[in-house]
N, C-alpha and C. Protein backbone atom coordinates (compact mmCIF):
# COMPACT_ATOMS: atom_id res chain seq x y z
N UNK A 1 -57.08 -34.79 49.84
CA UNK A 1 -55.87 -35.58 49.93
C UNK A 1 -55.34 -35.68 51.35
N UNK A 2 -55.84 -34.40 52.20
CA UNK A 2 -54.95 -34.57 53.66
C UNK A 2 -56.10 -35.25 54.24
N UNK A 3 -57.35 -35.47 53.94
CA UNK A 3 -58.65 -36.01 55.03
C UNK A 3 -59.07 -34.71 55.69
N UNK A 4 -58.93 -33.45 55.46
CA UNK A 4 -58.94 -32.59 56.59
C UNK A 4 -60.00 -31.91 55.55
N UNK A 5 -60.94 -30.88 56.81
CA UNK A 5 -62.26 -30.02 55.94
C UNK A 5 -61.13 -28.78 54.83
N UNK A 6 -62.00 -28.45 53.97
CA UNK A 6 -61.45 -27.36 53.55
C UNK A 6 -60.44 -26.15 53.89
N UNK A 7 -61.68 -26.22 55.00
CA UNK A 7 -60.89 -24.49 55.67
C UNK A 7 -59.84 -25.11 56.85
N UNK A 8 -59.43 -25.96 56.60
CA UNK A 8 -57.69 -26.36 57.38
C UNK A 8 -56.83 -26.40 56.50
N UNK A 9 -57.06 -26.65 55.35
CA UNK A 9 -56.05 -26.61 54.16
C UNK A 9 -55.90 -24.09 54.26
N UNK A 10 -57.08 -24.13 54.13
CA UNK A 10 -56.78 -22.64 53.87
C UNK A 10 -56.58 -22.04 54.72
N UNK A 11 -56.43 -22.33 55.43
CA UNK A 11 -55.51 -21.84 57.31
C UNK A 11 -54.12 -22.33 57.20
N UNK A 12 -54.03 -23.52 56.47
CA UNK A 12 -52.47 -23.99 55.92
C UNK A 12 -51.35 -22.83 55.10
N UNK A 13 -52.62 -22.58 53.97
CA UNK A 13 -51.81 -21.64 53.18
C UNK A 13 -51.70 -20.57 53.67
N UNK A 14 -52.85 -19.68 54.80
CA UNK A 14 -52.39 -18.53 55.49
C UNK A 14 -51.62 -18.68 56.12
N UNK A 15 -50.66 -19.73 57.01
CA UNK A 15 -49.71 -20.12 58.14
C UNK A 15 -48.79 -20.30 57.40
N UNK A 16 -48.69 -20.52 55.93
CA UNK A 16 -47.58 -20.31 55.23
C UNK A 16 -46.87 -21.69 55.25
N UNK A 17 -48.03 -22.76 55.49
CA UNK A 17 -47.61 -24.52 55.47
C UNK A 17 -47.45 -24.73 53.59
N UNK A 18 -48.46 -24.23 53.42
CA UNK A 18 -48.60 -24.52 51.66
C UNK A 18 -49.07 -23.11 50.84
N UNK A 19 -48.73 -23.81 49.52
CA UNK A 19 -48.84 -22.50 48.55
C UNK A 19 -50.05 -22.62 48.27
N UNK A 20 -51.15 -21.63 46.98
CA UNK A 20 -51.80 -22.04 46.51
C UNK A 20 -52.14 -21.23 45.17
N UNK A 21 -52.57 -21.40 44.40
CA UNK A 21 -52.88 -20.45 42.83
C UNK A 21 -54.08 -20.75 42.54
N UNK A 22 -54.37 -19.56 41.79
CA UNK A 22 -55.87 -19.70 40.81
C UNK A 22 -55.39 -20.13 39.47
N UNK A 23 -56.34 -21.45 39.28
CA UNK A 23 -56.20 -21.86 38.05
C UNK A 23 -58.07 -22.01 37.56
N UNK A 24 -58.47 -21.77 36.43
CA UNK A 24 -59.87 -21.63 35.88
C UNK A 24 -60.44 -21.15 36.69
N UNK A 25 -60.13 -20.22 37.81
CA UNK A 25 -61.10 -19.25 38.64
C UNK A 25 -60.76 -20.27 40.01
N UNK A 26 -60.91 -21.03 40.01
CA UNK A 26 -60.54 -21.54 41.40
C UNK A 26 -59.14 -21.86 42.13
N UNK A 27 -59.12 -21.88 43.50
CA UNK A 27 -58.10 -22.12 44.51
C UNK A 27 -57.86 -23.17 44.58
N UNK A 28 -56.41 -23.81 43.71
CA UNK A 28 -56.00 -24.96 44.06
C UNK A 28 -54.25 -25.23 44.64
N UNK A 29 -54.46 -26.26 45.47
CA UNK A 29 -53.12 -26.69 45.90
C UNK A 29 -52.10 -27.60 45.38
N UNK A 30 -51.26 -27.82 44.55
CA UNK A 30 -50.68 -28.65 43.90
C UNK A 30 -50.25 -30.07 44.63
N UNK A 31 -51.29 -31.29 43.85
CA UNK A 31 -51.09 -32.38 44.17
C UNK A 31 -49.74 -32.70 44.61
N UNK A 32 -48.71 -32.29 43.88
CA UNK A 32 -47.28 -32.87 44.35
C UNK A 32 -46.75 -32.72 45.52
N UNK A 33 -47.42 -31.33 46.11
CA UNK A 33 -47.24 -31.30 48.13
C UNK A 33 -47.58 -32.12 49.05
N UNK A 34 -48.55 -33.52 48.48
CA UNK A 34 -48.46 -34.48 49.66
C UNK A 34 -48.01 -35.55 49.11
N UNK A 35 -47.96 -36.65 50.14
CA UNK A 35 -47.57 -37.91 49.91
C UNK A 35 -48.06 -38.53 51.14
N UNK A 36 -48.53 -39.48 50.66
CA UNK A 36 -49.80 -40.64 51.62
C UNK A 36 -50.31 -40.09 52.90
N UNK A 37 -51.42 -38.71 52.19
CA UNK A 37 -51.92 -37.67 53.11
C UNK A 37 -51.33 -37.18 53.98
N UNK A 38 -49.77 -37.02 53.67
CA UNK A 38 -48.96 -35.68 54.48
C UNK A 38 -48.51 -34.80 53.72
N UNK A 39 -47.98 -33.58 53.94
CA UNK A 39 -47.40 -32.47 53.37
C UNK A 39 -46.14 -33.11 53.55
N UNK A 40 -45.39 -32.75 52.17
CA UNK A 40 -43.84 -33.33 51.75
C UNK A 40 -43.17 -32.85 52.76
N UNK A 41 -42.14 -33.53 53.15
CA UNK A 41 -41.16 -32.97 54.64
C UNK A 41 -40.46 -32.21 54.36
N UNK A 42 -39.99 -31.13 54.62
CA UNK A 42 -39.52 -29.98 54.67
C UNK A 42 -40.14 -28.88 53.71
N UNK A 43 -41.34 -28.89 53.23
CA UNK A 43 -41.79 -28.09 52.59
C UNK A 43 -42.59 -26.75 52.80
N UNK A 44 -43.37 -26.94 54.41
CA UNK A 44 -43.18 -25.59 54.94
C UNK A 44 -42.34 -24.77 55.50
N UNK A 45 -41.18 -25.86 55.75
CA UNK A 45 -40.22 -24.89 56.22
C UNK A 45 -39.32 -23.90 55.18
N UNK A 46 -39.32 -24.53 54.03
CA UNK A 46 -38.76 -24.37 52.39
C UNK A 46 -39.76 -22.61 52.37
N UNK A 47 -40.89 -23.16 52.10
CA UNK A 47 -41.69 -22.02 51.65
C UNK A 47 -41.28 -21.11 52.62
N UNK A 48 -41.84 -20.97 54.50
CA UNK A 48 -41.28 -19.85 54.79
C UNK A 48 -40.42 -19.36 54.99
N UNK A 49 -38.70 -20.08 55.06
CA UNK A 49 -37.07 -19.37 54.57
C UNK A 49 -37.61 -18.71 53.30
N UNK A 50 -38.31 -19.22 52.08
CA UNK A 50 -38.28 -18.09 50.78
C UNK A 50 -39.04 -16.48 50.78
N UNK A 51 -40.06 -17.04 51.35
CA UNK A 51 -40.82 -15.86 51.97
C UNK A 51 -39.90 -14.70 52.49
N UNK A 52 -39.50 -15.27 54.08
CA UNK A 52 -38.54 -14.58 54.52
C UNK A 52 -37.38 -13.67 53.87
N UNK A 53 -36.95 -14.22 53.13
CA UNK A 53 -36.20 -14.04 52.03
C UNK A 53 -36.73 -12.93 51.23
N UNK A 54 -37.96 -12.95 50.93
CA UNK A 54 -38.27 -11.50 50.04
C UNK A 54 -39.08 -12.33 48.97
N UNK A 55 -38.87 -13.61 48.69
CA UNK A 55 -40.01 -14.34 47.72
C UNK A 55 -41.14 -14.21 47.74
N UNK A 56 -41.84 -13.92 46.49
CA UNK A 56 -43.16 -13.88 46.24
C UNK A 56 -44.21 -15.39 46.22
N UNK A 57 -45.11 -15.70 47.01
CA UNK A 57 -45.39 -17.34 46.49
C UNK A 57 -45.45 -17.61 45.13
N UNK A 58 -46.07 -16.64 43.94
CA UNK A 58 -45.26 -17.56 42.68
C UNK A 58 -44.05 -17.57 42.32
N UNK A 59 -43.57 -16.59 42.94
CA UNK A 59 -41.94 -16.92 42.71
C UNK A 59 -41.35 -18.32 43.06
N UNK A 60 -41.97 -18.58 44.51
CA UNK A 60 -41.68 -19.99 45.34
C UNK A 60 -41.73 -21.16 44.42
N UNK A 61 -43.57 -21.01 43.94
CA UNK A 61 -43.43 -22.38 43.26
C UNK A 61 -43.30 -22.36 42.20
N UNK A 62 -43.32 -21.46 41.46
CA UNK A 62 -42.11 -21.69 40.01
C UNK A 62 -40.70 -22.47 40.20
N UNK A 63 -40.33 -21.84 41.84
CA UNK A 63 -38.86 -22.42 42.23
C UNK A 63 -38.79 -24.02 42.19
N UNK A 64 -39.56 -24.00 43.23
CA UNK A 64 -40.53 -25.48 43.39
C UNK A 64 -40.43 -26.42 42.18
N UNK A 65 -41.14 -26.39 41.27
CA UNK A 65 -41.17 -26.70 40.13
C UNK A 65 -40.19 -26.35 39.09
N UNK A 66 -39.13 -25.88 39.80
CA UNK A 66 -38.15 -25.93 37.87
C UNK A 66 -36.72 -26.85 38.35
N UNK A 67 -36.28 -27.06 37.12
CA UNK A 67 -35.03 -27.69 37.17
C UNK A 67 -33.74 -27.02 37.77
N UNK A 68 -33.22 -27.73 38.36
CA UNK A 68 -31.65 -26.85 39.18
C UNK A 68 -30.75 -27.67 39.22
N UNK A 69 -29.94 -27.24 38.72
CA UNK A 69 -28.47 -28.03 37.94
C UNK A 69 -27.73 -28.22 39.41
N UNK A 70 -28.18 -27.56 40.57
CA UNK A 70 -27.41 -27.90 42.08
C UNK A 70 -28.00 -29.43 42.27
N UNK A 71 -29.60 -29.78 41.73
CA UNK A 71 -30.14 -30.78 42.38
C UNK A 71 -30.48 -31.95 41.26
N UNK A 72 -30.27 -33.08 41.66
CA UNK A 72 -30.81 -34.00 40.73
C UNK A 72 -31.66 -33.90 39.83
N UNK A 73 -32.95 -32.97 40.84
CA UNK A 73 -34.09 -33.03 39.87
C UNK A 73 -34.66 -31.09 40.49
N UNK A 74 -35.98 -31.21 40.30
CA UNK A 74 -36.63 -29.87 40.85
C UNK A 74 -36.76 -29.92 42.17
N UNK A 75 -36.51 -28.45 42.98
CA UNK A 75 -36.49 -28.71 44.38
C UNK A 75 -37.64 -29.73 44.91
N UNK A 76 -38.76 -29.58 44.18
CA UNK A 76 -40.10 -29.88 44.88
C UNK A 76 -39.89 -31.74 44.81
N UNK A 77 -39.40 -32.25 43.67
CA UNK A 77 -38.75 -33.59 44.06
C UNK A 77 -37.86 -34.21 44.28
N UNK A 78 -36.68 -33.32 44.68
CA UNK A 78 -35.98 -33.66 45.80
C UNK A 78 -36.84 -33.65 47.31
N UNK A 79 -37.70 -32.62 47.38
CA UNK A 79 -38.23 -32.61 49.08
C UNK A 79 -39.08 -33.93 49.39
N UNK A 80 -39.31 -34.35 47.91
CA UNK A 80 -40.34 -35.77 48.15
C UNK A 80 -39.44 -36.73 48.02
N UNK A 81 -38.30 -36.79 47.31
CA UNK A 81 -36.99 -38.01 48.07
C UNK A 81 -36.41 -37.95 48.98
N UNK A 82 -37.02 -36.48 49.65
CA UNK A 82 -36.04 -36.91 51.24
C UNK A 82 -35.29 -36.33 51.16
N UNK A 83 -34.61 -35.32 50.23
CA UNK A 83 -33.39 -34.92 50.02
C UNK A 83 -33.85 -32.97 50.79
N UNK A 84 -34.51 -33.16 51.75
CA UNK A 84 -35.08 -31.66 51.90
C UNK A 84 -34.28 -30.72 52.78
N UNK A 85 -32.89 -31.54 53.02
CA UNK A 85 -31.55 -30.78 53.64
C UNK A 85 -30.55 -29.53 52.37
N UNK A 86 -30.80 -30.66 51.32
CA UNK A 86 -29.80 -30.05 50.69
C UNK A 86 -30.75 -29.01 49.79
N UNK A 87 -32.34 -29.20 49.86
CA UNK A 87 -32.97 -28.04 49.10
C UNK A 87 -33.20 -27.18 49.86
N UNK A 88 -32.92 -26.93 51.21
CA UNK A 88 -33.45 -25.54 52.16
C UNK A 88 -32.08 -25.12 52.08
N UNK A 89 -30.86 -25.42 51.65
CA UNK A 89 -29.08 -24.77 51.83
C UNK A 89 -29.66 -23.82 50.67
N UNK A 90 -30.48 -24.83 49.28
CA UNK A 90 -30.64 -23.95 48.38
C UNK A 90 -31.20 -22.51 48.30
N UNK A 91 -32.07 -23.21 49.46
CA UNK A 91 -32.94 -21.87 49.12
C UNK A 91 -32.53 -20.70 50.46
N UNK A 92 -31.77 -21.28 51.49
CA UNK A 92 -30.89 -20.09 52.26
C UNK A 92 -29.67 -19.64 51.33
N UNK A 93 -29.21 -20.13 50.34
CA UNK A 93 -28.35 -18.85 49.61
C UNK A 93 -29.67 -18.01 48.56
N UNK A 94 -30.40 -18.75 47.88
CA UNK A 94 -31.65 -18.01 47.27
C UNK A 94 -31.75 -16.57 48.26
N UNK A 95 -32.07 -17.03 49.52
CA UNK A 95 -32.61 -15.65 50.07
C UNK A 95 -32.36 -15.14 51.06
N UNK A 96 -30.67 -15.59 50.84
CA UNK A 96 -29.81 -13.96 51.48
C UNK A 96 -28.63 -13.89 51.03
């Protein structure tokens, strides 16, 4: 999805740009982190404030992915409307 070899995506997730999980034995990155082969805007910065914070990465993208009565929708699509100001306030009270 980014055009890039493998092992730049997995230098991504060690730099703490993107998450990633095992699903059926393999390492995958959830389609919903890009948009027209970029990483959603403000989404590494999202992940490492949670980190920082004391978050576990599935903690993150469970976060990522669930509903929050602060936000229209789930953080992860608010960060893809653009709205990725008012989901990093979220996640600086999240994690401190």
């Amino acid at each position: 999805m980014l055009g890039v070899p493998p092992s730049r995506v997995q230098q991504m997730v060690r730099d703490g740009q993107l998450l990633s999980f095992r699903r059926e034995g393999e390492v995958v990155v959830p389609a919903d982190f890009f948009v027209d082969g970029e990483v959603v805007k403000g989404l590494s910065g999202t992940i490492i404030l949670l980190r920082d914070g004391g978050y576990t990465d599935p903690d993150i993208l469970r976060w990522l992915f669930s509903d929050d009565d602060t936000l229209p929708s789930t953080p992860l699509a608010s960060l893809r409307a653009g709205r990725h100001r008012e989901v990093k306030r979220r996640a600086q009270l999240m994690a401190f």
